[in-house]
N, C-alpha and C. Protein backbone atom coordinates (compact mmCIF):
# COMPACT_ATOMS: atom_id res chain seq x y z
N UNK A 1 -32.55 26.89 26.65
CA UNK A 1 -32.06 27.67 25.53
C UNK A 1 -30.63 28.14 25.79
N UNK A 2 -30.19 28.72 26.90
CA UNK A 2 -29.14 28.93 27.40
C UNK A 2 -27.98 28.07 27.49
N UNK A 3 -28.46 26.78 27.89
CA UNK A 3 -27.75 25.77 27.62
C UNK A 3 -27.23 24.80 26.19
N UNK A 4 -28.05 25.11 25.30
CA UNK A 4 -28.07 24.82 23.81
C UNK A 4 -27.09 25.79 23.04
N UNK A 5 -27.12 27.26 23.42
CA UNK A 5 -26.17 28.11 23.04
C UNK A 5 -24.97 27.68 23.64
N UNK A 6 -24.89 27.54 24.82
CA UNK A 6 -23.48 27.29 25.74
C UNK A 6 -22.66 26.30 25.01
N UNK A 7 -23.66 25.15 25.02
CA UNK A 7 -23.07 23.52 24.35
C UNK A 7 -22.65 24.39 22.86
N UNK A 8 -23.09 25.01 21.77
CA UNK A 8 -22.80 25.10 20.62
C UNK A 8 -21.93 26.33 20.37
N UNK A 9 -21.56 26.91 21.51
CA UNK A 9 -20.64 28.44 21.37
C UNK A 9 -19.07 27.77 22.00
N UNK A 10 -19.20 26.16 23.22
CA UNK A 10 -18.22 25.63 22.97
C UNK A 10 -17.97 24.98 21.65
N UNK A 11 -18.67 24.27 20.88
CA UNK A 11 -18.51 23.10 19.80
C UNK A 11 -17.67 24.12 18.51
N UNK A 12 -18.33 25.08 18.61
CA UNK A 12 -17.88 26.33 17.73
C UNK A 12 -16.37 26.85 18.33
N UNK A 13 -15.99 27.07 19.03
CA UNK A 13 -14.90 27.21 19.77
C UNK A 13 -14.21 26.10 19.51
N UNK A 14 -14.65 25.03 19.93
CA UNK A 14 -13.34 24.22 19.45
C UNK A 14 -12.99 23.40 18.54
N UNK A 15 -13.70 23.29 17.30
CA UNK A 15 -13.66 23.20 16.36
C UNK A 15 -12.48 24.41 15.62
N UNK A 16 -12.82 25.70 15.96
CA UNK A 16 -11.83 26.80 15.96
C UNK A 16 -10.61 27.14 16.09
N UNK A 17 -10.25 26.63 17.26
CA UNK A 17 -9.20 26.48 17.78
C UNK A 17 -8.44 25.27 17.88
N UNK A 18 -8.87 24.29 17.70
CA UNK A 18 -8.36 22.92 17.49
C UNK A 18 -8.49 21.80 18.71
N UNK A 19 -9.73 22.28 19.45
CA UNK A 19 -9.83 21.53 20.90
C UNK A 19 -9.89 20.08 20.07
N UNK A 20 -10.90 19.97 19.50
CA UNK A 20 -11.77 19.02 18.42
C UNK A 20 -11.66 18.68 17.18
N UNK A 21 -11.40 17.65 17.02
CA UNK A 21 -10.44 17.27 15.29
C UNK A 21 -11.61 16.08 14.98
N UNK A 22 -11.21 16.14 13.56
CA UNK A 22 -12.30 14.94 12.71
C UNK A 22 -11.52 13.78 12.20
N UNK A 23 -11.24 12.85 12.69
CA UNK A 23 -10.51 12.41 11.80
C UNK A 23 -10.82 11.98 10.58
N UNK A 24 -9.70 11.72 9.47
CA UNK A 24 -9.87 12.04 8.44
C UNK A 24 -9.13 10.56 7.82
N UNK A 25 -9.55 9.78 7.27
CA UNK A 25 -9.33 8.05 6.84
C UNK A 25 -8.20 8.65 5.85
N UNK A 26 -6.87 8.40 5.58
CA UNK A 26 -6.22 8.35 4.04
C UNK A 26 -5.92 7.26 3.42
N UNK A 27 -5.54 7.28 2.50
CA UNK A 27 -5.21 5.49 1.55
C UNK A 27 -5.06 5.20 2.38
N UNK A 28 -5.09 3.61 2.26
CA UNK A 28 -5.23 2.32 2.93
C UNK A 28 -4.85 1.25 2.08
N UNK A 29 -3.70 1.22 1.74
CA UNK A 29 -3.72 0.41 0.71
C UNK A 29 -3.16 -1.25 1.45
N UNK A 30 -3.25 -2.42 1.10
CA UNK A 30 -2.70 -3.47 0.78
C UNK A 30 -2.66 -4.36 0.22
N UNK A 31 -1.61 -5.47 -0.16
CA UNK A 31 -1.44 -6.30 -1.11
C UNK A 31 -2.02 -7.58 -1.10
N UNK A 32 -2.97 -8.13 -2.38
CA UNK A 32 -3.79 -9.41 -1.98
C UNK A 32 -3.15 -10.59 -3.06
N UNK A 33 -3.17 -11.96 -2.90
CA UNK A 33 -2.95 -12.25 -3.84
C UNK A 33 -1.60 -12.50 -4.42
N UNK A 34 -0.90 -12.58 -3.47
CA UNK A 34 0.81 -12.62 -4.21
C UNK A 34 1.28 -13.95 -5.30
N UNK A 35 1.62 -13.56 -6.73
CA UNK A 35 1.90 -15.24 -6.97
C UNK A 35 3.23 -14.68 -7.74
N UNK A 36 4.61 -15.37 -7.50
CA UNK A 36 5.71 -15.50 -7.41
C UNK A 36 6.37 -16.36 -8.35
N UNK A 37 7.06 -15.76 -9.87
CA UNK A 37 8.03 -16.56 -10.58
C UNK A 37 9.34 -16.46 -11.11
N UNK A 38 9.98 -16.92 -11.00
CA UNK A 38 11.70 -16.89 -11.78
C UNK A 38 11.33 -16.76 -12.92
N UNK A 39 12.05 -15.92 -13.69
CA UNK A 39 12.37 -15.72 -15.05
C UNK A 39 13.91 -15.31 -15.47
N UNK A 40 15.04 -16.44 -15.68
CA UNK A 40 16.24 -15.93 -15.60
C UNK A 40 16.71 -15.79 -14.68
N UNK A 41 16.89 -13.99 -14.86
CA UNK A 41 17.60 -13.62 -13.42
C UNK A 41 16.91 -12.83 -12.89
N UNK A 42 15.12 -13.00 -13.34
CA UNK A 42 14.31 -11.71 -12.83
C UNK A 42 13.72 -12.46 -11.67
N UNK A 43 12.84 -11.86 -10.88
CA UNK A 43 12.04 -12.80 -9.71
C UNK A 43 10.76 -11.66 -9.92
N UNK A 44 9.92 -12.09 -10.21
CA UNK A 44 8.59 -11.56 -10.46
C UNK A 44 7.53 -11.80 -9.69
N UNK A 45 6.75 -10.96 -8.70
CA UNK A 45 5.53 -11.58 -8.02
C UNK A 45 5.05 -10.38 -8.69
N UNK A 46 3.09 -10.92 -8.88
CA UNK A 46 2.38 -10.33 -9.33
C UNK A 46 1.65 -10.29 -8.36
N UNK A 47 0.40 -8.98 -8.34
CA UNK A 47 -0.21 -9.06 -7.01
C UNK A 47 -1.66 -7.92 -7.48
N UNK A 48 -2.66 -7.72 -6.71
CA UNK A 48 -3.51 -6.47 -6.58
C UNK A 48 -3.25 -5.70 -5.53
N UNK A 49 -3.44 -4.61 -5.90
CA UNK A 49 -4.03 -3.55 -4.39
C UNK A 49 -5.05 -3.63 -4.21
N UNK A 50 -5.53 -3.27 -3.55
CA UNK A 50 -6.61 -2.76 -2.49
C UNK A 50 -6.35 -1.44 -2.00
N UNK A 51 -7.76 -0.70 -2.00
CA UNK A 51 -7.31 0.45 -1.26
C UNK A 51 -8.83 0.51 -0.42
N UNK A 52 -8.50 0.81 1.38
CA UNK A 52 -9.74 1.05 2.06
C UNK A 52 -9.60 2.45 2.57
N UNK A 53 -9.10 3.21 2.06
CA UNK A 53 -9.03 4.46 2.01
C UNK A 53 -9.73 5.62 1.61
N UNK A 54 -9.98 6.71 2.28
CA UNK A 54 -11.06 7.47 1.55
C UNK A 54 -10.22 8.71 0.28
N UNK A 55 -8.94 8.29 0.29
CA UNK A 55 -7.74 9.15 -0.77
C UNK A 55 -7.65 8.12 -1.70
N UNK A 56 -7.61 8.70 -2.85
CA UNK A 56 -6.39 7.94 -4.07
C UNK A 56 -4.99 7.95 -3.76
N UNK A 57 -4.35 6.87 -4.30
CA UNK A 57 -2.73 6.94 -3.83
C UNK A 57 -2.26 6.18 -5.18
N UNK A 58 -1.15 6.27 -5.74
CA UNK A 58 -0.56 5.79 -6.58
C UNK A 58 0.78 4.80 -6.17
N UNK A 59 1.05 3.90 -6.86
CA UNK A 59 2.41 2.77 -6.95
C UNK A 59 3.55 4.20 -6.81
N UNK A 60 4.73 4.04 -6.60
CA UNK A 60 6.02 5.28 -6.82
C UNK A 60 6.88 4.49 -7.25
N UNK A 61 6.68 3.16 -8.02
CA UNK A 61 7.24 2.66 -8.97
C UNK A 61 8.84 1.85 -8.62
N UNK A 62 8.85 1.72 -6.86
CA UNK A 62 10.01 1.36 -6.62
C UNK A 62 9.24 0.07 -5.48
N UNK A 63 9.85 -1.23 -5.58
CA UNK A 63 9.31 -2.09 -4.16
C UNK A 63 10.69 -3.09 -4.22
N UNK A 64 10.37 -4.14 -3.73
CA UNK A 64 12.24 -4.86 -2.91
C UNK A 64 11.16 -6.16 -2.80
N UNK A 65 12.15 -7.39 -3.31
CA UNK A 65 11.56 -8.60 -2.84
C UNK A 65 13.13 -9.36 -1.81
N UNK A 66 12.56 -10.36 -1.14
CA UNK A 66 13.20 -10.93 -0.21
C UNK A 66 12.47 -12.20 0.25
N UNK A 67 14.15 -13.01 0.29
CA UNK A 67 14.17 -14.35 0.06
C UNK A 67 15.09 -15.02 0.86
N UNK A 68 15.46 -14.24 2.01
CA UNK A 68 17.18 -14.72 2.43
C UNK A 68 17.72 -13.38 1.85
N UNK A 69 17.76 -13.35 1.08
CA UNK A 69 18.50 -12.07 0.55
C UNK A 69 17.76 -10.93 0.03
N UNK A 70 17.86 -9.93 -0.29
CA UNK A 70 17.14 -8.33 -0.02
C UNK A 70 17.76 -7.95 -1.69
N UNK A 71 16.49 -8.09 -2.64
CA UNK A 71 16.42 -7.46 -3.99
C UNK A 71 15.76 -6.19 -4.31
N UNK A 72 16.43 -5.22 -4.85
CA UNK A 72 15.83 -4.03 -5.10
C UNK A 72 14.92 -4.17 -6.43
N UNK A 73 13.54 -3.69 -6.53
CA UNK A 73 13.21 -3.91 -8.11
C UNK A 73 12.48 -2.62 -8.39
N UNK A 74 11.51 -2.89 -9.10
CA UNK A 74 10.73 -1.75 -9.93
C UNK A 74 9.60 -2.38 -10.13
N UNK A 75 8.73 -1.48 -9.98
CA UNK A 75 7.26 -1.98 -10.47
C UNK A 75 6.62 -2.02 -11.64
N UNK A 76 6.52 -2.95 -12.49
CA UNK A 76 5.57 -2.76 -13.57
C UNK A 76 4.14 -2.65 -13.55
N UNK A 77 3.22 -1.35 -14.10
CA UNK A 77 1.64 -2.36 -14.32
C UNK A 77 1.06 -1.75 -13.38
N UNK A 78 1.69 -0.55 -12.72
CA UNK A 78 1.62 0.37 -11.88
C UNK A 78 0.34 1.46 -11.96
N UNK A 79 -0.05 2.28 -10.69
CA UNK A 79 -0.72 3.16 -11.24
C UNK A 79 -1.26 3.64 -10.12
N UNK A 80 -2.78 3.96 -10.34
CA UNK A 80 -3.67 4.77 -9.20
C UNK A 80 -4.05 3.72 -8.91
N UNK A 81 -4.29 3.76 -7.35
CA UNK A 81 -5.23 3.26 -6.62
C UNK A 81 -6.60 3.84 -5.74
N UNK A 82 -7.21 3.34 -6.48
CA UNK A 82 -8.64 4.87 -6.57
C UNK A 82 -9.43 4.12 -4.76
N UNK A 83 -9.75 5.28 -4.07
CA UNK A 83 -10.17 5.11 -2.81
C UNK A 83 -11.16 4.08 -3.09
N UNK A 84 -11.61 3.00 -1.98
CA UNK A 84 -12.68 2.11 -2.07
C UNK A 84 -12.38 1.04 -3.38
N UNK A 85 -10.97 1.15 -4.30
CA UNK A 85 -11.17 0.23 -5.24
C UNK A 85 -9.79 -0.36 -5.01
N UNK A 86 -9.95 -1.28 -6.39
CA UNK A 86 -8.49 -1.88 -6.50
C UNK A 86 -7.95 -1.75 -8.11
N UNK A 87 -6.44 -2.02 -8.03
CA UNK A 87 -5.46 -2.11 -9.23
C UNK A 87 -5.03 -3.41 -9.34
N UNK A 88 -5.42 -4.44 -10.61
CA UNK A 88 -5.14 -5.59 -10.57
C UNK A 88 -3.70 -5.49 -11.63
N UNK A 89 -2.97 -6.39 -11.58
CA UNK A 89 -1.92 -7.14 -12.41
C UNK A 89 -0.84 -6.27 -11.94
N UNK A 90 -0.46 -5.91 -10.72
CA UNK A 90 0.76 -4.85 -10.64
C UNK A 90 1.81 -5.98 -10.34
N UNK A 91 3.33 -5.78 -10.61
CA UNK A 91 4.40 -6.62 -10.82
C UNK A 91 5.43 -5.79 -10.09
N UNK A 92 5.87 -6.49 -9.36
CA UNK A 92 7.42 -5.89 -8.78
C UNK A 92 8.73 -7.06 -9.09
N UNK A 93 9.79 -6.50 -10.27
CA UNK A 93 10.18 -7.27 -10.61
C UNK A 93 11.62 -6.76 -9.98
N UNK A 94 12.49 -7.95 -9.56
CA UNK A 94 13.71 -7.81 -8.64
C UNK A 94 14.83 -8.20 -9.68
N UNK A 95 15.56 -7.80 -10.15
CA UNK A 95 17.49 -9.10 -10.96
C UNK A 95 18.05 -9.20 -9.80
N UNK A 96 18.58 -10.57 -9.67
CA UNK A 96 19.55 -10.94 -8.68
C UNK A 96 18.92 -11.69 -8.36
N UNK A 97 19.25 -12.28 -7.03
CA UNK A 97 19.04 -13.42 -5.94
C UNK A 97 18.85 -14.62 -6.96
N UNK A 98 18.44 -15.53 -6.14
CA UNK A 98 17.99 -17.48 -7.28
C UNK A 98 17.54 -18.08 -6.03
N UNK A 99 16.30 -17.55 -5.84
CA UNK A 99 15.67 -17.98 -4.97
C UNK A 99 15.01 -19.51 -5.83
N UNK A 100 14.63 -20.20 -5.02
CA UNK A 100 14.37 -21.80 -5.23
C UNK A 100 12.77 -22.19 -5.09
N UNK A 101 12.35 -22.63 -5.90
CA UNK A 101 10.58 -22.96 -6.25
C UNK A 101 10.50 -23.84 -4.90
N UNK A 102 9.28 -23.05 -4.60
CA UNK A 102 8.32 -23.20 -3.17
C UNK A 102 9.08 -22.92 -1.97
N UNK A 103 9.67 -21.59 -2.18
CA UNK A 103 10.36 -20.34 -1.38
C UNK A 103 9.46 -19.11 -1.02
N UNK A 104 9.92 -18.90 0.06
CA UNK A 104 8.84 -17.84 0.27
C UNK A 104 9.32 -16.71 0.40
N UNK A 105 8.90 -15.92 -0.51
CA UNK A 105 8.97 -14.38 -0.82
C UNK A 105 8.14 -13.12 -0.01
N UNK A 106 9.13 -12.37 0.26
CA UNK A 106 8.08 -11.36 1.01
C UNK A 106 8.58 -9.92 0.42
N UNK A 107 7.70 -8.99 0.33
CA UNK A 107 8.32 -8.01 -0.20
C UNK A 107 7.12 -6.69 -0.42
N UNK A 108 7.94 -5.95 -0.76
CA UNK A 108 6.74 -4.28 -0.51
C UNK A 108 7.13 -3.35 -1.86
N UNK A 109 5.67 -2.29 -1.56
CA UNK A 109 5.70 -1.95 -2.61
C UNK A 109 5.31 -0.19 -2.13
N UNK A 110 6.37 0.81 -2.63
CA UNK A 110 6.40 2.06 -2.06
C UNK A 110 4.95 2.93 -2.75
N UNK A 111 4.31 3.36 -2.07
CA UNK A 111 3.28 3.95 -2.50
C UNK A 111 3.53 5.65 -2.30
N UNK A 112 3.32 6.71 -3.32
CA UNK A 112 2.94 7.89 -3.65
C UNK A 112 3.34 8.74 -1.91
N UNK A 113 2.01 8.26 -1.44
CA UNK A 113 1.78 8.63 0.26
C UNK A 113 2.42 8.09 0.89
N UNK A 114 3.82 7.71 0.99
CA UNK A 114 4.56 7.47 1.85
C UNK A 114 4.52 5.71 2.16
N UNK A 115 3.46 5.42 2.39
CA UNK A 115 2.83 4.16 3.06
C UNK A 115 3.80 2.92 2.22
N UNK A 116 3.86 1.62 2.60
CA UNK A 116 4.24 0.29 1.90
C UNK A 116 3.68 -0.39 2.13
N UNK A 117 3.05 -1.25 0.95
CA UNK A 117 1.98 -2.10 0.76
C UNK A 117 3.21 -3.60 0.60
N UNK A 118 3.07 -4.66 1.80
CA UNK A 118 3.44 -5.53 2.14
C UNK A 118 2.78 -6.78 1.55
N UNK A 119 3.53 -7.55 1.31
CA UNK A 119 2.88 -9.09 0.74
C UNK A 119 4.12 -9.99 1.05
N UNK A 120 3.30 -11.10 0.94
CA UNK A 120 4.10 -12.61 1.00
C UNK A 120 3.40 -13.44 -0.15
N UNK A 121 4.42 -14.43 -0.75
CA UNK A 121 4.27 -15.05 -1.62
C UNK A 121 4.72 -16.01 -1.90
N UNK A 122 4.62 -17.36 -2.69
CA UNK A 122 5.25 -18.85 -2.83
C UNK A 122 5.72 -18.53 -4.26
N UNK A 123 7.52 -18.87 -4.06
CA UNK A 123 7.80 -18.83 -5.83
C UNK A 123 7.65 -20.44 -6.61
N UNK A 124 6.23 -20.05 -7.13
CA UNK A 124 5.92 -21.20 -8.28
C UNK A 124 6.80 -21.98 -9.04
């Protein structure tokens, strides 16, 4: 009995004080699915999230594709990414570069929580 108190007057203690931490899963997001097209002067990959996260996290509506060269874009089609699920049809569209069909694209996408959801892709 003495020993049952002892064990649980430490567990209580350091839980308290911070001996003992829980960790705690947050978004998890990444990119599945990349498919990659010229339009003009736009460069468009479309893609899903994924999230294995036990948080929701949202798109922050800014990601960059790269080809040889480093395009700033914006995300269309954007949104929540609800813990345990996914967001299909999200678009990060870049102007500039002329990247060349069956080029490979790599590029990220800034999420809410800090995090960047990474992909690679073939421009169709």
């Amino acid at each position: 009995m003495i020993a049952v108190l002892l064990v649980a007057a430490v567990m209580l203690a350091g839980i308290t004080f911070g001996v003992f931490s829980f960790y705690y899963q947050p978004a998890e997001v990444y990119a599945v699915g990349a498919v990659c097209t010229n339009a003009g002067n736009a460069t468009i990959c479309q893609l899903t999230l994924a999230n294995e996260g036990l948080d929701d996290t949202s798109t922050s509506g800014v990601c960059s594709l790269q080809d040889g060269s480093l395009m700033s874009g914006s995300v269309v089609g954007g949104g929540t990414v609800p813990a345990g699920g996914s967001l299909s049809d999200v678009r990060c569209v870049a102007l500039g570069g002329s990247p060349t069909q069956g080029s490979q694209i790599s590029g990220s996408l800034l999420m809410t929580n800090g995090a960047s959801a990474f992909f690679t892709g073939t421009l169709d």
